[in-house]
N, C-alpha and C. Protein backbone atom coordinates (compact mmCIF):
# COMPACT_ATOMS: atom_id res chain seq x y z
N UNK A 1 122.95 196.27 127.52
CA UNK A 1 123.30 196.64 126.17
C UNK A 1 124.69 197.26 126.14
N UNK A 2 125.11 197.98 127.34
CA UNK A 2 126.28 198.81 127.21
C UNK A 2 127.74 197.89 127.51
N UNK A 3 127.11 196.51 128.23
CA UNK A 3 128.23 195.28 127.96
C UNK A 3 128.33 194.78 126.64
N UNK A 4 127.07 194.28 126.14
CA UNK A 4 127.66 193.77 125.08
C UNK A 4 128.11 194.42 124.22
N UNK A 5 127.57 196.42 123.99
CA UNK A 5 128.71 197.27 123.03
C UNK A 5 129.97 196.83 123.34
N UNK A 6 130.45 197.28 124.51
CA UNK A 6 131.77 196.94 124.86
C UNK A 6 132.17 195.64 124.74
N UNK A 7 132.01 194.61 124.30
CA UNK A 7 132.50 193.43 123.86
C UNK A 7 132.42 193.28 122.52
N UNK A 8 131.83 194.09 122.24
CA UNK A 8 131.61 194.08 120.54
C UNK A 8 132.34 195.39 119.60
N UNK A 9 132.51 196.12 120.23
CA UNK A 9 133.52 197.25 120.03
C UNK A 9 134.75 197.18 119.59
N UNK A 10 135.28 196.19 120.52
CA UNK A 10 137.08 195.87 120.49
C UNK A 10 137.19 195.39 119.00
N UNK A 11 135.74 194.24 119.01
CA UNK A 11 136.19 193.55 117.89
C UNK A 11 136.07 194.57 116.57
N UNK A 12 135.29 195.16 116.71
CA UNK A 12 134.90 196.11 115.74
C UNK A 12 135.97 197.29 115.13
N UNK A 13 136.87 197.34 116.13
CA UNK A 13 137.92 198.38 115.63
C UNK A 13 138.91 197.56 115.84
N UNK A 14 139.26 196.19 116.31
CA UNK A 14 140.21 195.62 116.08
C UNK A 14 140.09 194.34 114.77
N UNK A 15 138.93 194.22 114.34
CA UNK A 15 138.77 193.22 113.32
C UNK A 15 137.88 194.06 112.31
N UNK A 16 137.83 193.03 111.31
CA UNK A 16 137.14 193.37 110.41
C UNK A 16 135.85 192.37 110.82
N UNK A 17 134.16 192.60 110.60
CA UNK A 17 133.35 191.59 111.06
C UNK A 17 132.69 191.50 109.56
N UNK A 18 132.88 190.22 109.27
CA UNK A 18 131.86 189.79 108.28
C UNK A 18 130.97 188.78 108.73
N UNK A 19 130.30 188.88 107.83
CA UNK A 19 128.86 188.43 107.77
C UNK A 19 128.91 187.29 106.42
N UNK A 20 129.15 185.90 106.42
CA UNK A 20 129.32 185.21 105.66
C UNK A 20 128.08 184.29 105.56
N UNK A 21 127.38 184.10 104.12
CA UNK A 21 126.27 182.95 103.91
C UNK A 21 126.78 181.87 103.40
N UNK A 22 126.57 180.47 103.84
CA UNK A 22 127.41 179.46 103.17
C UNK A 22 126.18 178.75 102.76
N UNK A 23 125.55 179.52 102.10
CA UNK A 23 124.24 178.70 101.43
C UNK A 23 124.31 178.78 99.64
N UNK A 24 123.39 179.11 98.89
CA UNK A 24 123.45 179.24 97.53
C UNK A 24 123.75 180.76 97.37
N UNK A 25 123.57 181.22 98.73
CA UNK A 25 123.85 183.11 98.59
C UNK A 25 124.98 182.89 99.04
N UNK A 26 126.18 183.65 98.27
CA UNK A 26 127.66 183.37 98.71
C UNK A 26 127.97 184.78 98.96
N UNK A 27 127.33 186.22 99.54
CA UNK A 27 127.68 187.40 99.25
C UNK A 27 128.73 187.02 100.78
N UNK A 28 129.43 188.22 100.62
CA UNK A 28 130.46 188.47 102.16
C UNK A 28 129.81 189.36 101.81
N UNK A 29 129.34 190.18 103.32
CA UNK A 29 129.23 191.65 103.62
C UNK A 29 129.51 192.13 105.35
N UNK A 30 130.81 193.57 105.14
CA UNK A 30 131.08 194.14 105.99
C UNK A 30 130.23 194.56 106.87
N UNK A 31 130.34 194.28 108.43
CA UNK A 31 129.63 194.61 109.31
C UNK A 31 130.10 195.69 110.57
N UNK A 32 129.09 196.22 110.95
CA UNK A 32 129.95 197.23 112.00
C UNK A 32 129.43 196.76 113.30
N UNK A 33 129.85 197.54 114.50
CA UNK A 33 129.14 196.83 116.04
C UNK A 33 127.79 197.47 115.82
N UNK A 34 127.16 197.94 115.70
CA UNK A 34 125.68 198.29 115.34
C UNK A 34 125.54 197.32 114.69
N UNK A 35 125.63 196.99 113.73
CA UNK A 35 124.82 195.42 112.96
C UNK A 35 124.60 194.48 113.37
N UNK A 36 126.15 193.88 114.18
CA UNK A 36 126.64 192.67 114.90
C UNK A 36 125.54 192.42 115.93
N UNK A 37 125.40 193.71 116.53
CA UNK A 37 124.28 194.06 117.81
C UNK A 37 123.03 193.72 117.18
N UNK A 38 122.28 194.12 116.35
CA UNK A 38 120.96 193.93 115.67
C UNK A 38 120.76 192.38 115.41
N UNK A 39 121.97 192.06 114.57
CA UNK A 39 121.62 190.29 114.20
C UNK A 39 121.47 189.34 115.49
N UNK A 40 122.49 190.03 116.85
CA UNK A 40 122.11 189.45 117.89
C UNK A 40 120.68 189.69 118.51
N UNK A 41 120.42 190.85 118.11
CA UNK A 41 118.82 190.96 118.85
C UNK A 41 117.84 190.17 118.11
N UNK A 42 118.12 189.95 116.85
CA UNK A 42 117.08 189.30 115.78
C UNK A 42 117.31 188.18 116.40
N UNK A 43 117.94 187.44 117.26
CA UNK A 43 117.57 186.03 117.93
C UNK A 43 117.88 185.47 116.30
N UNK A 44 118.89 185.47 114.75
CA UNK A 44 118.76 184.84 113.94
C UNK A 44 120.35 183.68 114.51
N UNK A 45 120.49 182.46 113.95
CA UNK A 45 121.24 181.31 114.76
C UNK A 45 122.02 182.11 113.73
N UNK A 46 123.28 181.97 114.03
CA UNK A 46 124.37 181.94 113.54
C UNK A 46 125.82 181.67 113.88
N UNK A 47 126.72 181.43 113.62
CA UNK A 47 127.84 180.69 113.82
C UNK A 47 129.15 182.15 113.99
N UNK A 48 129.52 182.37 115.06
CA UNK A 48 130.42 183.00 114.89
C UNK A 48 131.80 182.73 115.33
N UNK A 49 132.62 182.84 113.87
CA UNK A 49 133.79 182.16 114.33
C UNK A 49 135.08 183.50 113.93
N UNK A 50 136.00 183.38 114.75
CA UNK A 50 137.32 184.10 115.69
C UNK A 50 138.43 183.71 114.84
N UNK A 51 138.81 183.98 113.84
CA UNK A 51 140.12 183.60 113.22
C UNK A 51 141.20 184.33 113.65
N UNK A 52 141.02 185.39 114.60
CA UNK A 52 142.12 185.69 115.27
C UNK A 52 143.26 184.76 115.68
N UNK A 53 144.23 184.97 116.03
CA UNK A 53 145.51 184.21 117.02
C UNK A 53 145.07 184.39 118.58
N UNK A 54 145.40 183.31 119.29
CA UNK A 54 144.78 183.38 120.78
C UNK A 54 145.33 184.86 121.05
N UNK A 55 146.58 185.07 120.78
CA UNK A 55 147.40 186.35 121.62
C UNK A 55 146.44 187.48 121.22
N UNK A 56 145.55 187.91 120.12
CA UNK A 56 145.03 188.90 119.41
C UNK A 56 143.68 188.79 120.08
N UNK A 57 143.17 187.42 120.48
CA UNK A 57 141.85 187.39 121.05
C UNK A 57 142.11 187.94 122.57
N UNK A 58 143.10 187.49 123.27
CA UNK A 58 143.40 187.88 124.34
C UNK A 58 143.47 189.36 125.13
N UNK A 59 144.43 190.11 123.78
CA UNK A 59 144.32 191.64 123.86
C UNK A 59 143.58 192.44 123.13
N UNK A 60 142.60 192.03 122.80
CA UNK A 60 141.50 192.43 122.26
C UNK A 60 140.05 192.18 122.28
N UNK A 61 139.85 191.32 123.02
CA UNK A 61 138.70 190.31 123.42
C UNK A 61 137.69 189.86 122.69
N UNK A 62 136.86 189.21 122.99
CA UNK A 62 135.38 188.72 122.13
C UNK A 62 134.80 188.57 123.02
N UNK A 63 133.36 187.82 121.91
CA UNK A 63 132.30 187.55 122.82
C UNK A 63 131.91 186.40 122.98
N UNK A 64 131.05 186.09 123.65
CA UNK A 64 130.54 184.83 124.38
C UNK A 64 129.91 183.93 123.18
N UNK A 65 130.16 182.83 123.43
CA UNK A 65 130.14 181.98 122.19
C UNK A 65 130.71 181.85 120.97
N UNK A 66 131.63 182.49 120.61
CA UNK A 66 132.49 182.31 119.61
C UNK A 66 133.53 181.01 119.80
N UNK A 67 133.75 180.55 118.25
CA UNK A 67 134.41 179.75 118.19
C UNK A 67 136.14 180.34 117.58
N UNK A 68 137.40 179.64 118.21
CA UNK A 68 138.21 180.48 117.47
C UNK A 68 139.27 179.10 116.92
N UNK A 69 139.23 179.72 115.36
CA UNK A 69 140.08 179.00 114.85
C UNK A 69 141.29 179.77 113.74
N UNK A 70 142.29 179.75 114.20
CA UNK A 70 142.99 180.80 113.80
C UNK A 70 143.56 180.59 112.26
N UNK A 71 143.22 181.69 111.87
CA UNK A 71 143.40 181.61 110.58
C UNK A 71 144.83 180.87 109.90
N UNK A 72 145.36 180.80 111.04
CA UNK A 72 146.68 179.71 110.34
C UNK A 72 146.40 178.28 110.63
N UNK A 73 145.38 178.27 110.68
CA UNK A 73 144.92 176.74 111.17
C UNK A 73 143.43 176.29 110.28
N UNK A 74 143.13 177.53 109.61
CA UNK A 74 141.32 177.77 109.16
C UNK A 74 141.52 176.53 108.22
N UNK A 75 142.13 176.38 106.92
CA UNK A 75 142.26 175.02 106.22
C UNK A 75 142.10 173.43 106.41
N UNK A 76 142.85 173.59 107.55
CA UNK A 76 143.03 171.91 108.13
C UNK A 76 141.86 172.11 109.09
N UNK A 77 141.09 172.95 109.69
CA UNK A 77 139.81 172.55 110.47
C UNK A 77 138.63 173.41 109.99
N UNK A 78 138.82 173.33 108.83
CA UNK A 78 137.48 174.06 107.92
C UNK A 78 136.44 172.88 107.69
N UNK A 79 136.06 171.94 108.35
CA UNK A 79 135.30 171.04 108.70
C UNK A 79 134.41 171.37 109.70
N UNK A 80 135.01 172.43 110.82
CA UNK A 80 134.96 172.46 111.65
C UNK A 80 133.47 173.85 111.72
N UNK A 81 133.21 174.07 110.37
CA UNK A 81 132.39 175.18 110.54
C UNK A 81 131.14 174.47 110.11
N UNK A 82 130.17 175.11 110.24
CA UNK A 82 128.80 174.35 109.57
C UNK A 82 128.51 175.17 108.35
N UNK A 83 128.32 173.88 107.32
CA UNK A 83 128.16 174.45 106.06
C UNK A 83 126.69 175.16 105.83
N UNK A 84 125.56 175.02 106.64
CA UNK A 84 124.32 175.51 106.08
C UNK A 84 124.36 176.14 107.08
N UNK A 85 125.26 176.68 107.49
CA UNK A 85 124.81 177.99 108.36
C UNK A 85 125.27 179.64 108.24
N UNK A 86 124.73 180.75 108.51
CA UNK A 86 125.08 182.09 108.75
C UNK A 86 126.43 182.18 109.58
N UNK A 87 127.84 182.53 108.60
CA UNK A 87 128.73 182.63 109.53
C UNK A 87 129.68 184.13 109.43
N UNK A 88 129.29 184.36 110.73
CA UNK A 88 130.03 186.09 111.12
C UNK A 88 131.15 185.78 111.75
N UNK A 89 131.96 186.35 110.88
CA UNK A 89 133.67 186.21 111.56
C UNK A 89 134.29 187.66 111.89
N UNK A 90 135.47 187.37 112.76
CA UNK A 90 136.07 188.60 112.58
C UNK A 90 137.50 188.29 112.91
C-alpha cells in the first residue's frame, strides 16, 4: 500500500486527478490520492489516462497502466480513449 501511495502522491500534488464519466452522467469530479487509492481497491475498470508532457511524467512519475496522451496531442487522438468507459486523468 505504501508503494502505491507513493506513486500516487506525486501525481496528486503534481496534477490535478479527475474522475471523468463518458456515459449519460457527464459530472467531472476532483479526486485526491485517497480516492484514486479506493477506486483502485474497488477492482472498478477504468481507463486512466496521463495528459501530462513525457518531460512532466518523467519528473513526476505515474502509475502502472496509464495511458499518456499529452494534452497537446488530446484532439487528434481523442479516439484513442474509450467512450463507455470511467476515465481518471491527471
Amino acid at each position: 500500500m505504501l508503494r502505491l501511495l507513493s506513486r500516487i502522491l506525486p501525481l496528486a500534488l503534481g496534477a490535478t486527478i479527475l474522475l471523468v464519466a463518458q456515459s449519460a452522467d457527464t459530472r467531472v469530479k476532483q479526486m485526491t490520492a485517497e480516492d484514486l487509492k479506493k477506486l483502485i481497491d474497488s477492482k472498478t475498470k477504468f481507463f486512466f489516462l496521463d495528459v501530462r508532457e513525457p518531460k512532466e511524467i518523467a519528473e513526476l512519475g505515474t502509475m502502472a497502466g496509464y495511458v499518456n496522451i499529452p494534452m497537446s496531442e488530446l484532439e487528434k487522438r481523442a479516439t484513442e480513449i474509450p467512450k463507455a468507459s470511467l476515465v481518471v486523468t491527471a
